[in-house]
C-alpha atoms as a PDB file:
ATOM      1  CA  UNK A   1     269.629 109.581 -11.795  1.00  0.00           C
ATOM      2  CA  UNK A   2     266.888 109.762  -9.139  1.00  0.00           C
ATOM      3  CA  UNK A   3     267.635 109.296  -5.471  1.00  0.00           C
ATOM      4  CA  UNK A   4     266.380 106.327  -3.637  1.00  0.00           C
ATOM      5  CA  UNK A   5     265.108 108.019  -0.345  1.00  0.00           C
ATOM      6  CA  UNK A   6     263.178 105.589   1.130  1.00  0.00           C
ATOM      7  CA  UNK A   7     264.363 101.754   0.455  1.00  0.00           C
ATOM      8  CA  UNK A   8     266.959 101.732   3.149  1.00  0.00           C
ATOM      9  CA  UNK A   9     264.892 102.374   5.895  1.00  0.00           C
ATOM     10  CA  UNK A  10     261.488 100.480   3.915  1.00  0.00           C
ATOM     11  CA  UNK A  11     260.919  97.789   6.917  1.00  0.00           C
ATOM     12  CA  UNK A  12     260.290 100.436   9.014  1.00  0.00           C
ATOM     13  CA  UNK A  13     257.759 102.740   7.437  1.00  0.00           C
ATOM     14  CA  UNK A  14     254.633 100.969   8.036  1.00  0.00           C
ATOM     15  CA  UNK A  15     255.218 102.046  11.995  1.00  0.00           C
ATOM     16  CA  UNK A  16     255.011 105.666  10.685  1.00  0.00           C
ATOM     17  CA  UNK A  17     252.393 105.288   8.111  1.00  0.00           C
ATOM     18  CA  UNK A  18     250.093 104.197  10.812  1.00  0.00           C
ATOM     19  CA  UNK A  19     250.312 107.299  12.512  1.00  0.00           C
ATOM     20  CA  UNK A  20     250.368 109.372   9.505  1.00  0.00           C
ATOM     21  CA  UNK A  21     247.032 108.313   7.892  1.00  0.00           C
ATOM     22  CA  UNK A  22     245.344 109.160  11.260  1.00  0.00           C
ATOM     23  CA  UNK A  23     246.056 112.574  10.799  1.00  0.00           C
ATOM     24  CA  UNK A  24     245.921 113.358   7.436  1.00  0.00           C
ATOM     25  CA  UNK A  25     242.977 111.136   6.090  1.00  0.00           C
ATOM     26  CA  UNK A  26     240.424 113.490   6.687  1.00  0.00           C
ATOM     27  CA  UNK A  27     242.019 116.434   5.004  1.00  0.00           C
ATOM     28  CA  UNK A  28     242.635 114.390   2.338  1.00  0.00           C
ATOM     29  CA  UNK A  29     238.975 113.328   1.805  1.00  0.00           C
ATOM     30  CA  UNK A  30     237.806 117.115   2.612  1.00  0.00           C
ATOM     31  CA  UNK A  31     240.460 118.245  -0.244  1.00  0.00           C
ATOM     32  CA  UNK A  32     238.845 115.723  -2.584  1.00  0.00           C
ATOM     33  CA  UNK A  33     235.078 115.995  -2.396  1.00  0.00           C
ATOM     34  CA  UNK A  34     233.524 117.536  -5.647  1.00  0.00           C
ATOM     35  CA  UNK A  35     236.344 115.442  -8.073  1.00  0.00           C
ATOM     36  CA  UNK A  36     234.900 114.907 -11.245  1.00  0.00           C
ATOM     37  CA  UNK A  37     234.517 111.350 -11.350  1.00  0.00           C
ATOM     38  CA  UNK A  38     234.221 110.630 -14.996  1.00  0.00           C
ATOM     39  CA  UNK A  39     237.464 113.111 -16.017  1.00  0.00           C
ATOM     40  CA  UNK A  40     240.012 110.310 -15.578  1.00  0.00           C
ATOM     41  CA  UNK A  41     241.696 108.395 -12.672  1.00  0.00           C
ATOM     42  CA  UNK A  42     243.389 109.971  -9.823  1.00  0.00           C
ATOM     43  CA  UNK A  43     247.143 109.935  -9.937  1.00  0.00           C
ATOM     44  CA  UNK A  44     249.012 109.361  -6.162  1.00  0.00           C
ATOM     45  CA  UNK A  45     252.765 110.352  -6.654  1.00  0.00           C
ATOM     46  CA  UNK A  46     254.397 108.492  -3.835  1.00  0.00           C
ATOM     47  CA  UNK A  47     251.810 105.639  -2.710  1.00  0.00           C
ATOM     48  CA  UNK A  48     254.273 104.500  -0.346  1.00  0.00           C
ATOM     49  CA  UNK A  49     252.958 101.614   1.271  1.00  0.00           C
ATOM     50  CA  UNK A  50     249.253 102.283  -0.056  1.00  0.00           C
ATOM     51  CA  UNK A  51     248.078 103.517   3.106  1.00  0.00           C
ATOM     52  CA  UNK A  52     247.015 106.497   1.670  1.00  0.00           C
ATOM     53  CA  UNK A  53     245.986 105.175  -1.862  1.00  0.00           C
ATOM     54  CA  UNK A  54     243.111 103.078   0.686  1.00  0.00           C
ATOM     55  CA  UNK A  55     241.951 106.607   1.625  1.00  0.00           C
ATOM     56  CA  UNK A  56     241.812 107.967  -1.553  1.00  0.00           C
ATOM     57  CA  UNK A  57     240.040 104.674  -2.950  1.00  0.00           C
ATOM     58  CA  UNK A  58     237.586 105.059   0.266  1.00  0.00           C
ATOM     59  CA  UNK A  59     236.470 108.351  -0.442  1.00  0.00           C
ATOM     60  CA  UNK A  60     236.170 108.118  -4.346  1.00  0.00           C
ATOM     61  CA  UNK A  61     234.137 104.793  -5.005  1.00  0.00           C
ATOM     62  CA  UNK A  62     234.811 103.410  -8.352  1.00  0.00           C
ATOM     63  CA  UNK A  63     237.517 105.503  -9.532  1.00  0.00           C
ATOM     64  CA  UNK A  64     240.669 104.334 -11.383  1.00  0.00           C
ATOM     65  CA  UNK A  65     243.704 105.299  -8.998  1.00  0.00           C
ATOM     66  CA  UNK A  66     247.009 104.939 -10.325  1.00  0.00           C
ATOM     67  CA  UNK A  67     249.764 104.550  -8.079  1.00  0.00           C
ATOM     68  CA  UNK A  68     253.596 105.707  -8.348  1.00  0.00           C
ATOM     69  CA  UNK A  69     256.084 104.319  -5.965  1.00  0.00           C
ATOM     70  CA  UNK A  70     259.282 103.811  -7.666  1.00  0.00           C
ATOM     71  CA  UNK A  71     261.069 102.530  -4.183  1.00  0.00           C
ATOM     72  CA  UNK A  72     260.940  98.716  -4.711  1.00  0.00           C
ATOM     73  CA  UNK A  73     260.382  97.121  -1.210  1.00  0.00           C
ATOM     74  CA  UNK A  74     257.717 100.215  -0.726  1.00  0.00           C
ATOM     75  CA  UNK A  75     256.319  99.036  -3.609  1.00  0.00           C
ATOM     76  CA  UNK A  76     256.463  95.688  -2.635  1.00  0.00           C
ATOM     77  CA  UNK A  77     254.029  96.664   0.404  1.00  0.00           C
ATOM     78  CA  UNK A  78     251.890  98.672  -1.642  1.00  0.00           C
ATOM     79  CA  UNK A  79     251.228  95.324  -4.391  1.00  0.00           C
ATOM     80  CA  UNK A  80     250.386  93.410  -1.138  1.00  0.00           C
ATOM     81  CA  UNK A  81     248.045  95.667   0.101  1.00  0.00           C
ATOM     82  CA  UNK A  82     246.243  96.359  -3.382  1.00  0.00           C
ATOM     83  CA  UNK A  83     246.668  92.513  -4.027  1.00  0.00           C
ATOM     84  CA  UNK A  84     244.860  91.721  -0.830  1.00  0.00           C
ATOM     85  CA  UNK A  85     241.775  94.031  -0.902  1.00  0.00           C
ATOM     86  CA  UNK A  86     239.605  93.165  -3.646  1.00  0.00           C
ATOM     87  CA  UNK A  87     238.569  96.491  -4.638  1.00  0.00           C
ATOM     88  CA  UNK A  88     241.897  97.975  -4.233  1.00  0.00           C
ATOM     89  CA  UNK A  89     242.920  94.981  -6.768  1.00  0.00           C
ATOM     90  CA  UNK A  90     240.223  95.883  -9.485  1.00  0.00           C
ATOM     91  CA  UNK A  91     240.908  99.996  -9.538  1.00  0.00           C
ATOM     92  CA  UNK A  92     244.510 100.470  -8.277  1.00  0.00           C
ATOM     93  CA  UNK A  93     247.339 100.176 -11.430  1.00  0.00           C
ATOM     94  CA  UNK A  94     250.690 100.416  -9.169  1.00  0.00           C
ATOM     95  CA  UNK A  95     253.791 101.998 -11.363  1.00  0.00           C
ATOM     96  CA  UNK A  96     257.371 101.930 -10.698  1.00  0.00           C
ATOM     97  CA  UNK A  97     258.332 105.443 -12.239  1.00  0.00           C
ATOM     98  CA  UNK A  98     259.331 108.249 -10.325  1.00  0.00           C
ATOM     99  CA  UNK A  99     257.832 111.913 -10.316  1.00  0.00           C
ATOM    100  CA  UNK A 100     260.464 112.862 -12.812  1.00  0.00           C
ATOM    101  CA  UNK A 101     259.195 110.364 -15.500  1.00  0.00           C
ATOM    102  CA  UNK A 102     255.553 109.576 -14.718  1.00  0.00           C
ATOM    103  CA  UNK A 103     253.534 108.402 -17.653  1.00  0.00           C
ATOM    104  CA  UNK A 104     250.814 110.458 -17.164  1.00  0.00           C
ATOM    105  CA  UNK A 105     246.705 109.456 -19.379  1.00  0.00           C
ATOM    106  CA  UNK A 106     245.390 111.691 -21.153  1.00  0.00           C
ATOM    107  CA  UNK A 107     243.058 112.957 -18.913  1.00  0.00           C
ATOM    108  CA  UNK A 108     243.386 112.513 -14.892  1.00  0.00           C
ATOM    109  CA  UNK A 109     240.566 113.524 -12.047  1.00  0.00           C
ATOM    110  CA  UNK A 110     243.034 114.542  -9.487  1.00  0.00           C
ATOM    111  CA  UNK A 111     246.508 114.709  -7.792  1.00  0.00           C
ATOM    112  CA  UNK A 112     247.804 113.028  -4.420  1.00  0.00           C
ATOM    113  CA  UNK A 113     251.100 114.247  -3.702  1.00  0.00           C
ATOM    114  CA  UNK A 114     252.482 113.291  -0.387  1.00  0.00           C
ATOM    115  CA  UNK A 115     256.227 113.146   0.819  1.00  0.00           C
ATOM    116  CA  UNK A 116     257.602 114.143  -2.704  1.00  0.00           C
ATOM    117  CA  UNK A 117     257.392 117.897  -3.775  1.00  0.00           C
ATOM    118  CA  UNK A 118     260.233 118.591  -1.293  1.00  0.00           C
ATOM    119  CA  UNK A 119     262.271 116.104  -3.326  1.00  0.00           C
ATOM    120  CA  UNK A 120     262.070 117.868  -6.229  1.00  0.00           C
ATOM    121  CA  UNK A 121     264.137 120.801  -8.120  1.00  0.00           C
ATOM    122  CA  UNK A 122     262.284 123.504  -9.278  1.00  0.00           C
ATOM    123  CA  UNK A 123     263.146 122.560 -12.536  1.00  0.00           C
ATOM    124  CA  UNK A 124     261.618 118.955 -12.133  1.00  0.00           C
ATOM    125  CA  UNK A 125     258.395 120.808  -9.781  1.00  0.00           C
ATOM    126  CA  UNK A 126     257.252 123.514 -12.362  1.00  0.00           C
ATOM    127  CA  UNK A 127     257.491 120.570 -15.429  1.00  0.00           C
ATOM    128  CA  UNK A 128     255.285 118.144 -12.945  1.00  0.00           C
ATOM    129  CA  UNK A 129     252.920 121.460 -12.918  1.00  0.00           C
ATOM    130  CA  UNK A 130     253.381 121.721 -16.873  1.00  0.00           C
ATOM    131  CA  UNK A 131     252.516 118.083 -17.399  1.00  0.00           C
ATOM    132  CA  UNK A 132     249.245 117.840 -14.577  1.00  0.00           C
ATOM    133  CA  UNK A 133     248.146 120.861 -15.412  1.00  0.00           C
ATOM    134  CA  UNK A 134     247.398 120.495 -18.960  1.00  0.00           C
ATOM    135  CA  UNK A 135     245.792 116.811 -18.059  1.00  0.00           C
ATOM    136  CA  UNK A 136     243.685 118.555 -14.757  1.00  0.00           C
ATOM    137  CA  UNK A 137     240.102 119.854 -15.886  1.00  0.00           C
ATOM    138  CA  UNK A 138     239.033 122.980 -14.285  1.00  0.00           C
ATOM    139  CA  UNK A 139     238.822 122.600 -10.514  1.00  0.00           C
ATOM    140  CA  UNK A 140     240.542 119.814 -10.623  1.00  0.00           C
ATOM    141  CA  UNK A 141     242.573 119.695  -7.819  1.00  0.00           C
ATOM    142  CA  UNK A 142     246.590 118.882  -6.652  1.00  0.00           C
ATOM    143  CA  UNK A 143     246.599 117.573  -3.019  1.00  0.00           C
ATOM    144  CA  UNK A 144     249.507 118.691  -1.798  1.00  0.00           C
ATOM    145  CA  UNK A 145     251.847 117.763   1.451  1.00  0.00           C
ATOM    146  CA  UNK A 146     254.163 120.104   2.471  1.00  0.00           C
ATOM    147  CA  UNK A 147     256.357 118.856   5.564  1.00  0.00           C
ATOM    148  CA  UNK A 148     257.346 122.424   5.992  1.00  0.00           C
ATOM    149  CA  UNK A 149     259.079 123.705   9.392  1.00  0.00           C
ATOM    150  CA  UNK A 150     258.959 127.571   8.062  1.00  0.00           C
ATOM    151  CA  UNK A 151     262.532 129.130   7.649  1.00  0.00           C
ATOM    152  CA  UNK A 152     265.645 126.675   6.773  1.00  0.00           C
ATOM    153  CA  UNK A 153     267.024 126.133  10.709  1.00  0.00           C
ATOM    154  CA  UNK A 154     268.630 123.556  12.648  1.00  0.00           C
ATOM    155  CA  UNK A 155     266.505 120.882  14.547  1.00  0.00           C
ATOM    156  CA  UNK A 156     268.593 118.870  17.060  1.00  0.00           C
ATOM    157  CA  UNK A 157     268.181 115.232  17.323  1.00  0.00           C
ATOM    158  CA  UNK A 158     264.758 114.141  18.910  1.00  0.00           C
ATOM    159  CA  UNK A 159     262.828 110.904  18.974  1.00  0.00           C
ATOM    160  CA  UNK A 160     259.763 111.150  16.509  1.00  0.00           C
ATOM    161  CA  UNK A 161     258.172 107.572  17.789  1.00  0.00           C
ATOM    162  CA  UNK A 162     258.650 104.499  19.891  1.00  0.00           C
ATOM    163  CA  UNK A 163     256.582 101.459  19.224  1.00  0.00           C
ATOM    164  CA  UNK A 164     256.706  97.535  20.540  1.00  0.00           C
ATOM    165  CA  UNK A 165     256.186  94.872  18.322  1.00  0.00           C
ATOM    166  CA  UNK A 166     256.731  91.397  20.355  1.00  0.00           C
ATOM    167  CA  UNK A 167     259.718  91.944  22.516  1.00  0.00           C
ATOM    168  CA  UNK A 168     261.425  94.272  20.219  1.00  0.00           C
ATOM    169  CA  UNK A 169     260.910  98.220  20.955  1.00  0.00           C
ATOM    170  CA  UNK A 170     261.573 100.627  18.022  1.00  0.00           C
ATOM    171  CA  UNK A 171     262.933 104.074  17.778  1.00  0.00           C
ATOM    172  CA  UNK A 172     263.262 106.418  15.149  1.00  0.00           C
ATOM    173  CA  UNK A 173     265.163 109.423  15.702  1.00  0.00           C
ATOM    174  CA  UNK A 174     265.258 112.830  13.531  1.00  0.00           C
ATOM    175  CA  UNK A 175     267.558 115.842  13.057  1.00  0.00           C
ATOM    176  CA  UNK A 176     267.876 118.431  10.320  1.00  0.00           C
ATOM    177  CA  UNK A 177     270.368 121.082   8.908  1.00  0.00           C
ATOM    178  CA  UNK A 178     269.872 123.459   6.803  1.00  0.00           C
ATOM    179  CA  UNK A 179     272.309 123.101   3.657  1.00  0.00           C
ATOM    180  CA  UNK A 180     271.699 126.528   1.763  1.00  0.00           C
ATOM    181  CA  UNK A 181     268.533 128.659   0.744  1.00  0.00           C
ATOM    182  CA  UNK A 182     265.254 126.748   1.886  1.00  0.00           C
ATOM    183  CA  UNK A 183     266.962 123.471   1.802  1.00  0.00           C
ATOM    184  CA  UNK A 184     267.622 121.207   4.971  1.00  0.00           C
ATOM    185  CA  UNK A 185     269.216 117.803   5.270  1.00  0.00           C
ATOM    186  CA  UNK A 186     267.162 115.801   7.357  1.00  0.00           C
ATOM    187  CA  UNK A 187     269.189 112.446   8.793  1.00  0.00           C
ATOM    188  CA  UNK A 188     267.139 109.958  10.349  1.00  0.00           C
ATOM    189  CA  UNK A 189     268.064 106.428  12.424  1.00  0.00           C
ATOM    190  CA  UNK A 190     265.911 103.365  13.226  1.00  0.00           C
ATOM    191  CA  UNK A 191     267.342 101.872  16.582  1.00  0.00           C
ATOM    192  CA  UNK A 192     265.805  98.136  17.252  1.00  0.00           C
ATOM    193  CA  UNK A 193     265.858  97.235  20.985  1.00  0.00           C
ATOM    194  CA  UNK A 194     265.151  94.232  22.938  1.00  0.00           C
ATOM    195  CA  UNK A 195     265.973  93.995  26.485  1.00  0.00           C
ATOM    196  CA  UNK A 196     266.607  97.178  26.690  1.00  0.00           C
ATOM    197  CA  UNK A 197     269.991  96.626  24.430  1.00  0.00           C
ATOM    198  CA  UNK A 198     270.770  97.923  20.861  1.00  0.00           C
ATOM    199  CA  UNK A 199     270.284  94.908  18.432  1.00  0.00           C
ATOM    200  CA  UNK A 200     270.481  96.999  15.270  1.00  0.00           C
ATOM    201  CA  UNK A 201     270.016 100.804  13.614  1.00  0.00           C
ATOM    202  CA  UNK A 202     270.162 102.001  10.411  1.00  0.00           C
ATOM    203  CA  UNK A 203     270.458 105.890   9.204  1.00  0.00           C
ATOM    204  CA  UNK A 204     269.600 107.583   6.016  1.00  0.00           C
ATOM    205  CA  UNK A 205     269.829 111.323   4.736  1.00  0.00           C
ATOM    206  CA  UNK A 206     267.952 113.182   2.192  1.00  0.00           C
ATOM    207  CA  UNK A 207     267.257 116.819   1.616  1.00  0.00           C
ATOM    208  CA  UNK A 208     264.302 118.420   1.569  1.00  0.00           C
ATOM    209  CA  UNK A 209     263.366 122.021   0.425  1.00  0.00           C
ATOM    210  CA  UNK A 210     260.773 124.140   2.329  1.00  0.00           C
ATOM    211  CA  UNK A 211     258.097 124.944   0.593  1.00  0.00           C
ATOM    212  CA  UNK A 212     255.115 127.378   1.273  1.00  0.00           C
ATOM    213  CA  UNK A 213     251.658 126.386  -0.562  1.00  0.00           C
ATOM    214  CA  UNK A 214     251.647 130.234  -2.429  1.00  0.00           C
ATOM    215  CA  UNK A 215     254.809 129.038  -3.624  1.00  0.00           C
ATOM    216  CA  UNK A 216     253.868 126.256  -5.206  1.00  0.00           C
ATOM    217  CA  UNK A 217     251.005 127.914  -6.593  1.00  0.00           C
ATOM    218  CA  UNK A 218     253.024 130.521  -8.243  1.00  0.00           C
ATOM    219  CA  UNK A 219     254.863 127.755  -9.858  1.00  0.00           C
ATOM    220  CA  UNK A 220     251.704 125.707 -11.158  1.00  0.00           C
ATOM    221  CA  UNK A 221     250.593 128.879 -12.049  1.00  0.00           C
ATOM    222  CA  UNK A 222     247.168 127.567 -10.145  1.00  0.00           C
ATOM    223  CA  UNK A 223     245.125 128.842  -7.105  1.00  0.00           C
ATOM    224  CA  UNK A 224     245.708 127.444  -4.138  1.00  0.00           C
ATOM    225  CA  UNK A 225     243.551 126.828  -0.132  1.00  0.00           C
ATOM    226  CA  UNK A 226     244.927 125.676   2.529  1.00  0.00           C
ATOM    227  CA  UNK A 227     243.311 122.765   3.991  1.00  0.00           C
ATOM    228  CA  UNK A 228     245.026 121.549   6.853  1.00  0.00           C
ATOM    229  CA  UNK A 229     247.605 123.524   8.799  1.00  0.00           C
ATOM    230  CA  UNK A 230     250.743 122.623  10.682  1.00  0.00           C
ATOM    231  CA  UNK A 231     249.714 122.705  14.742  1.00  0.00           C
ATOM    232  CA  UNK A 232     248.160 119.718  15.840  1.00  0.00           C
ATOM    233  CA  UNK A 233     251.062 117.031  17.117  1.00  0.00           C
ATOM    234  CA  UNK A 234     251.964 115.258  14.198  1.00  0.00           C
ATOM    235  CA  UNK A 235     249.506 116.572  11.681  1.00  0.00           C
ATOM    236  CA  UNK A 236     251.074 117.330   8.160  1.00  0.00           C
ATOM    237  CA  UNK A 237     250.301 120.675   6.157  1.00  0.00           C
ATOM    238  CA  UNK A 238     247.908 120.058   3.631  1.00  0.00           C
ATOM    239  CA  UNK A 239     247.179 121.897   0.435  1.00  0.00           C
ATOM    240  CA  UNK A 240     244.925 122.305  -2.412  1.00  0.00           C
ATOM    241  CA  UNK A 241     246.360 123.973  -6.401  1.00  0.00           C
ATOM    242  CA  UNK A 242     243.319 124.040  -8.870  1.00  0.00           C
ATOM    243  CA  UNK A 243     243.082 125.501 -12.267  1.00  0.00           C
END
């Protein structure tokens, strides 16, 4: 069975998204200049809400994108937006399988993987490797997020982001553990405000296992750059593995 991360706090995630595109779009579109076009469609393993698959459609005109999100109201946001932008609509094929049991084409361009390898067992991480690299032509390249915070520690609780949205403010709140090995448990809360009262909150858990990017390479047996690094407020650590 694969873990639902995401669906209870889905409502929510657009207030994050917003914030996380800003920072990572231009790696992205850095780490995916010089994909070969013609090779196959590019492959996004947790669209989300599509924020990201926009960036990816923006800097690769005219190439087939196919979208995994297997979370069903994250998908539901993700159909919207590729519903709602024409060219989104023509080029974007959104699928509900997870990492684990992707469909994968024949042949694919590139790799967006954002939010998920942390997810994964190393078992389930060096098959995904097994499976993209054989489909990958040379150069092709995995874009990889890491969301590491170096060595397995704890992180007391601390408010990430606080936005308004009519009369309503919105927290979320973050804290981690660290559960054995490389692995923390990260539990998060949404708290909904107006008047300065608690209307509602709602908390979730999942773990997540640090990951360096020469780790990952070892695994995909690939070569790896770094493209973005963990140090600017709320920028996320962005890789490159290649053949």
């Amino acid at each position: 069975m694969v873990t639902d991360y995401y669906s209870a706090s889905a409502e929510f995630y657009e207030l994050v998204a917003a914030r996380h595109v800003r920072t990572s779009a231009g790696p992205l579109i850095t780490a995916l200049s010089g994909v070969d076009a013609s090779h196959g469609p590019v492959v996004e393993i947790g669209a989300g809400t599509g924020r990201i698959t926009a960036v990816i459609a923006g800097a690769l005109p005219g190439v087939p994108i196919i979208a995994a999100e297997p979370s069903t109201p994250m998908r539901a946001m993700l159909t919207s937006r590729v519903f709602g932008d024409p060219d989104l609509r023509d080029r974007v094929t959104v699928v509900a399988e997870p990492a684990q049991r992707l469909r994968l084409p024949p042949r694919i361009g590139a790799v967006v993987i954002f939010g998920v390898v942390g997810h994964l067992t190393g078992a389930e991480r060096r098959a995904l490797w097994r499976e993209l690299r054989e489909r990958l032509p040379e150069g092709g390249p995995i874009v990889v997020e890491l969301m590491g915070v170096g060595a397995a520690r704890r992180i007391p609780p601390f408010r990430m982001l606080r936005e308004t949205i009519g009369e309503q403010s919105y927290e979320w709140w973050t804290q981690a553990d660290p559960v054995g090995g490389a692995v923390m448990r990260w539990r998060t809360s949404w708290k909904v405000f107006r008047d300065g009262e608690l209307v509602r909150s709602t908390s979730d858990s999942y773990d997540w296992e640090n990951l360096s990017l020469e780790q990952l390479a070892a695994e995909a047996g690939m070569s790896s750059s770094l493209v973005s690094a963990a140090g600017v407020p709320g920028a996320p650590e962005i890789g490159r593995l290649v053949r």
